[in-house]
N, C-alpha and C. Protein backbone atom coordinates (compact mmCIF):
# COMPACT_ATOMS: atom_id res chain seq x y z
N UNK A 1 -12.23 12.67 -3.76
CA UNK A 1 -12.82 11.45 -3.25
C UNK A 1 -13.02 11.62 -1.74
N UNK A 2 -14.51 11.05 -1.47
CA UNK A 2 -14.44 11.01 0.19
C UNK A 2 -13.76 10.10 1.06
N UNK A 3 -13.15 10.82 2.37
CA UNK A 3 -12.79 10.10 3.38
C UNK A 3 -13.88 8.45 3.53
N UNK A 4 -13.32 7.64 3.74
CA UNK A 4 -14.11 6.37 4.39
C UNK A 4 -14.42 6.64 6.03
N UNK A 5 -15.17 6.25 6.61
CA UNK A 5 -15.53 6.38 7.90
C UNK A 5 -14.69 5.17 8.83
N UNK A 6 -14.32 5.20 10.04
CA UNK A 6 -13.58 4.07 10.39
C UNK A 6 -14.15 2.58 10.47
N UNK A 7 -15.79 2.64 10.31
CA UNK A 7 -16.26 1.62 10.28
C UNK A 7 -15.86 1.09 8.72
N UNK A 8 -15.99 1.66 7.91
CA UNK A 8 -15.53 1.67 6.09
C UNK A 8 -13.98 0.77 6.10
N UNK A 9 -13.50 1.69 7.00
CA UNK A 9 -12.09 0.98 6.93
C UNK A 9 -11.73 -0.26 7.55
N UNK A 10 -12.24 -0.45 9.20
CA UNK A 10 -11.97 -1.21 9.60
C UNK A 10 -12.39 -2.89 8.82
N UNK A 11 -13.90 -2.63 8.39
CA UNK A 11 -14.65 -3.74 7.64
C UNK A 11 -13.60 -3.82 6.61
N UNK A 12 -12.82 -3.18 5.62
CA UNK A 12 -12.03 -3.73 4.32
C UNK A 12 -10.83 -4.62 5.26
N UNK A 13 -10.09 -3.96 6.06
CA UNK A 13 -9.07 -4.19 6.73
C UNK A 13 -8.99 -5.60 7.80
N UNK A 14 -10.30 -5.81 7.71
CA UNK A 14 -10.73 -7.35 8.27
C UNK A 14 -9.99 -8.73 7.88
N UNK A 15 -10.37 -8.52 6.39
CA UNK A 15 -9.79 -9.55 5.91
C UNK A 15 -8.99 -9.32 4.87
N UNK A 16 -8.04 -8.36 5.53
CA UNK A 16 -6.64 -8.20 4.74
C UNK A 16 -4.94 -8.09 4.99
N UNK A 17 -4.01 -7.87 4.53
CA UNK A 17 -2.84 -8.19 4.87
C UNK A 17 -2.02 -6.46 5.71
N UNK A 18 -3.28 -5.51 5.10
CA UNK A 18 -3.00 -4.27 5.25
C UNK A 18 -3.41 -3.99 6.95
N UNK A 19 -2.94 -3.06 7.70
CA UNK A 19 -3.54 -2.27 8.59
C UNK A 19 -3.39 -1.07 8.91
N UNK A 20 -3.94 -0.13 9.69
CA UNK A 20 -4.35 1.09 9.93
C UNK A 20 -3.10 1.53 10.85
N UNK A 21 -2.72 3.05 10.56
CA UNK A 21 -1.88 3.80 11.21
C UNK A 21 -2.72 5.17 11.24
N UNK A 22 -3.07 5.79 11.96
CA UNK A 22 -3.27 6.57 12.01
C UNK A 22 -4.63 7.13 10.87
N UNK A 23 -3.74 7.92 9.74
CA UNK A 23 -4.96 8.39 8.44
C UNK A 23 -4.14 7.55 7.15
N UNK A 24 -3.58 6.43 7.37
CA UNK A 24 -2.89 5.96 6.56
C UNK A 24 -3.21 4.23 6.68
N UNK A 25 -2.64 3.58 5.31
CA UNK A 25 -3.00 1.68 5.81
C UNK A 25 -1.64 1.80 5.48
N UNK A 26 -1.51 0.45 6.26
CA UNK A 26 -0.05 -0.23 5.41
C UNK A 26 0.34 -1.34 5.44
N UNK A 27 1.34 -1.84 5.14
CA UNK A 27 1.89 -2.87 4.85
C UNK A 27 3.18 -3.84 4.58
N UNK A 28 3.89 -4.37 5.57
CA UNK A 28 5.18 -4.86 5.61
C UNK A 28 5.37 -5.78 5.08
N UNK A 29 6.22 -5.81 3.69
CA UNK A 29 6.82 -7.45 3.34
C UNK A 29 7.94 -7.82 3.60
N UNK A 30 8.27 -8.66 3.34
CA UNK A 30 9.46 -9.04 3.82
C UNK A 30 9.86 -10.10 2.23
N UNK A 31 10.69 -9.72 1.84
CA UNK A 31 10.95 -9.76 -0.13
C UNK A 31 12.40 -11.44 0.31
N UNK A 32 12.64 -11.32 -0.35
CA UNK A 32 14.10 -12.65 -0.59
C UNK A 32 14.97 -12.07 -0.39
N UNK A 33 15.15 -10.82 -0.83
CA UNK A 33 16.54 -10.41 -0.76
C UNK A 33 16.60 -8.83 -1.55
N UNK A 34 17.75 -7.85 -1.69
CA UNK A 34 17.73 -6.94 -1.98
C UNK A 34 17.54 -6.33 -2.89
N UNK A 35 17.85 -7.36 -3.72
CA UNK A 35 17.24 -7.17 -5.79
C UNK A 35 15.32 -7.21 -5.28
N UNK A 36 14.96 -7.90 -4.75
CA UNK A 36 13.55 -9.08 -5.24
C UNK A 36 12.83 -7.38 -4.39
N UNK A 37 13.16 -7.03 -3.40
CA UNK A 37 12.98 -5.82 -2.38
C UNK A 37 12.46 -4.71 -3.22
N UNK A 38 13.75 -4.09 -3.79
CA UNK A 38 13.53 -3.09 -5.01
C UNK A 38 12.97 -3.35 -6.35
N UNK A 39 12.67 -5.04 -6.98
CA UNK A 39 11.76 -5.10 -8.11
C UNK A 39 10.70 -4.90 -7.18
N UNK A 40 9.93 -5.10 -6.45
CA UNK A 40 8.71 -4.76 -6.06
C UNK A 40 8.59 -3.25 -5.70
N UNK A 41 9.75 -2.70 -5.16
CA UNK A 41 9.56 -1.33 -4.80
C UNK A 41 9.17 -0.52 -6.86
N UNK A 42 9.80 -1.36 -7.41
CA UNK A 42 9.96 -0.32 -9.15
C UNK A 42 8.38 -0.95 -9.21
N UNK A 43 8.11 -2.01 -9.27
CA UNK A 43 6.65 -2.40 -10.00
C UNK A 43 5.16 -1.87 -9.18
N UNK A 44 5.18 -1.52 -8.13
CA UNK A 44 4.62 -0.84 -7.04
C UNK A 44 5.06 1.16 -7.48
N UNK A 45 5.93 1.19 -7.61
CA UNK A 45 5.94 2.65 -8.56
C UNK A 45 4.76 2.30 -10.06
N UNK A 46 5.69 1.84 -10.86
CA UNK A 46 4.61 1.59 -12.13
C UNK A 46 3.39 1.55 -11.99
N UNK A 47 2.70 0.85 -11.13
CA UNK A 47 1.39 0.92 -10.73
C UNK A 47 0.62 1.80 -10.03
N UNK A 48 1.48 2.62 -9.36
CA UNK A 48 1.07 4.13 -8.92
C UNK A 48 0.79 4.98 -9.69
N UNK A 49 2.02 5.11 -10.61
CA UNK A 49 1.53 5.81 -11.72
C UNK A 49 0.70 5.58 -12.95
N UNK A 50 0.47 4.28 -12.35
CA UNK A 50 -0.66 4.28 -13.80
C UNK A 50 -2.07 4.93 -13.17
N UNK A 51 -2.10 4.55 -11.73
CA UNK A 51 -3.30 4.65 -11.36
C UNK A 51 -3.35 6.19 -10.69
N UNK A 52 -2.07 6.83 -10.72
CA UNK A 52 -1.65 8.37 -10.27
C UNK A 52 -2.51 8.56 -8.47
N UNK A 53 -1.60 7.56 -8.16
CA UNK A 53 -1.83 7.85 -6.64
C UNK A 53 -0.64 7.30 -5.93
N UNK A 54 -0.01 7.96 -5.49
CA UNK A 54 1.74 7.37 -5.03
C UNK A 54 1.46 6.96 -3.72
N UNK A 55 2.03 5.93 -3.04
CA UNK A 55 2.38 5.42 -1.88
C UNK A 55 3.72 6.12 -1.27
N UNK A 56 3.96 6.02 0.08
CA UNK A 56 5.36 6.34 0.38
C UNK A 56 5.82 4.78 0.65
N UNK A 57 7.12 4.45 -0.29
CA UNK A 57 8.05 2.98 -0.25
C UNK A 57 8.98 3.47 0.72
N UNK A 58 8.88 2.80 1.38
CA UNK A 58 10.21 2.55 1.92
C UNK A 58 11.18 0.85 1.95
N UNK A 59 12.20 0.93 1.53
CA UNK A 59 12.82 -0.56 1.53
C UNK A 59 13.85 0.02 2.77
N UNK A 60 14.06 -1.10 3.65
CA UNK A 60 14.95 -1.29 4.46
C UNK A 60 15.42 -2.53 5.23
N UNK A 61 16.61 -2.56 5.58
CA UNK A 61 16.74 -4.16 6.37
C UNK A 61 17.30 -4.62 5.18
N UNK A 62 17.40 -4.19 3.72
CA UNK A 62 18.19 -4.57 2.86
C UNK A 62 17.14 -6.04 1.87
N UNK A 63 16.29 -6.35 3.00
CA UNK A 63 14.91 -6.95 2.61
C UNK A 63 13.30 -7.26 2.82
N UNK A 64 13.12 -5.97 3.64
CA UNK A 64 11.97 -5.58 3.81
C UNK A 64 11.44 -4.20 3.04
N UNK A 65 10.25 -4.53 2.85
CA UNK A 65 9.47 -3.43 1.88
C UNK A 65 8.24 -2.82 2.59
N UNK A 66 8.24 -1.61 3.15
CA UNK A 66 6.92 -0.88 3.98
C UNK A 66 6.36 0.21 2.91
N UNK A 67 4.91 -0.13 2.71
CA UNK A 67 4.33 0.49 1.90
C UNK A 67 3.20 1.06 2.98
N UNK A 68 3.05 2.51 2.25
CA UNK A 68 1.95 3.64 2.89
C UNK A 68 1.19 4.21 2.05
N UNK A 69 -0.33 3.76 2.49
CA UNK A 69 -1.34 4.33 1.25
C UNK A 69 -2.13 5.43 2.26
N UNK A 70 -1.96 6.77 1.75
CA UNK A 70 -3.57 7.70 2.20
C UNK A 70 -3.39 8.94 1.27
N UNK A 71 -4.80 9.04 0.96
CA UNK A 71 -5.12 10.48 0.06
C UNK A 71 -4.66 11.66 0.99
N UNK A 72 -3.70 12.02 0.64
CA UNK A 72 -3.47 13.04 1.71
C UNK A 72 -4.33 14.41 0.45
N UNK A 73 -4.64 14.73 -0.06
CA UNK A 73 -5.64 15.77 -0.56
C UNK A 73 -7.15 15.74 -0.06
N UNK A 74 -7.41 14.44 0.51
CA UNK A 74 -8.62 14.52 1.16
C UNK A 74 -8.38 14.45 2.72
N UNK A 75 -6.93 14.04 3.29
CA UNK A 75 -6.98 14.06 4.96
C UNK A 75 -7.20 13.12 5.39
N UNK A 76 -6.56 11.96 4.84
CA UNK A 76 -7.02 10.30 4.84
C UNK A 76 -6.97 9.27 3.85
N UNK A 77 -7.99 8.13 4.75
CA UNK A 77 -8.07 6.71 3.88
C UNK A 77 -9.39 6.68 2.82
N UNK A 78 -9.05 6.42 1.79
CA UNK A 78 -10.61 6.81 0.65
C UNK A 78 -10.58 5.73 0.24
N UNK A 79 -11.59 5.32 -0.85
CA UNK A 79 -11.41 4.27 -1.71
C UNK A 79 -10.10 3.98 -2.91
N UNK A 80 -9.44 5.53 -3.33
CA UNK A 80 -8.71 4.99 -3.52
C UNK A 80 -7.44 4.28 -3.06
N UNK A 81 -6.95 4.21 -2.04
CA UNK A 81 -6.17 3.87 -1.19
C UNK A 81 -6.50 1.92 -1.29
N UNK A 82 -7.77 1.81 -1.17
CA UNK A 82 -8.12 0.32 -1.14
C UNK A 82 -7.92 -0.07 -2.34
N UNK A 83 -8.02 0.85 -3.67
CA UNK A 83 -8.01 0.01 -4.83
C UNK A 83 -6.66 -0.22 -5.14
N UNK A 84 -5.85 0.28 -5.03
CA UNK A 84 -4.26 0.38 -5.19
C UNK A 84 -3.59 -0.44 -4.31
N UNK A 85 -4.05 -0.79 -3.16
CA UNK A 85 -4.46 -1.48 -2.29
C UNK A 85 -3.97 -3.22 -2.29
N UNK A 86 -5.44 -3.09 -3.69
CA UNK A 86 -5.40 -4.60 -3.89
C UNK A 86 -4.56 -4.52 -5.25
N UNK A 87 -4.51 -3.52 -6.22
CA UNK A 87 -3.34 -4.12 -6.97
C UNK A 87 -2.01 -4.25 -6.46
N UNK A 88 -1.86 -3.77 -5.25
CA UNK A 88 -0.07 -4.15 -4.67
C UNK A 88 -0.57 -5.13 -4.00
N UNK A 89 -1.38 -6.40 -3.14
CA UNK A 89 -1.61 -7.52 -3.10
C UNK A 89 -1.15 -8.62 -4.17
N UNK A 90 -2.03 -7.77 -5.26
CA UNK A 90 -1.54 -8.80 -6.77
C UNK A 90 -0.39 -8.65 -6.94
N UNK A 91 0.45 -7.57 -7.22
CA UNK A 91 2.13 -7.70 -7.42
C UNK A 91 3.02 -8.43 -6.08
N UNK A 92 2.81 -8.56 -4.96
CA UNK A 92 3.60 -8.91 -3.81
C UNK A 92 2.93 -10.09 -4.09
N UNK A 93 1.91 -10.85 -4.33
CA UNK A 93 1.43 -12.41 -4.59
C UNK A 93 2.69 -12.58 -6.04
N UNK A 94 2.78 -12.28 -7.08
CA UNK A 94 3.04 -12.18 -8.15
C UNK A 94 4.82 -12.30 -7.77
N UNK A 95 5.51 -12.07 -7.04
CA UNK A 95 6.82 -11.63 -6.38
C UNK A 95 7.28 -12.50 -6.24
């Protein structure tokens, strides 16, 4: 899949909860508590692998959840990154 151009990215990233690091988006939640933290960290796995594109999770603070999306086989942010994107929107709405 091709790289997006930064205009590509910046326009999705407009009106979203995600933002840009570098060749990567991401995204900080902040969960209820340490159970609610790690069900989103397991259901955010499940959905990686359905869609076979892994994020790097990190949980820390005991209730914060930092998620990292980039194709690192292409050297960046692609479309898939956005579509996975918005299904971890739907699970952290869903939370």
């Amino acid at each position: 899949m091709a790289r997006l151009s930064d205009s590509e990215i910046d326009e999705r990233l407009a009106a979203s909860s995600w933002k840009r690091e570098n060749d990567s988006i991401v995204r900080d939640v902040e969960c209820k508590g340490f159970h609610s933290a790690m069900a989103l960290a397991n259901a955010v796995a499940d959905a990686a692998n359905e869609a076979n594109h892994h994020p790097d999770i990190l949980v820390h603070g005991y209730k914060h959840v930092r998620l990292t999306l980039s194709t690192h086989s292409d050297g960046g942010i692609t479309e898939n990154d956005f579509a996975l994107a918005g299904t971890i929107d739907g699970l952290i709405a869903d939370a």
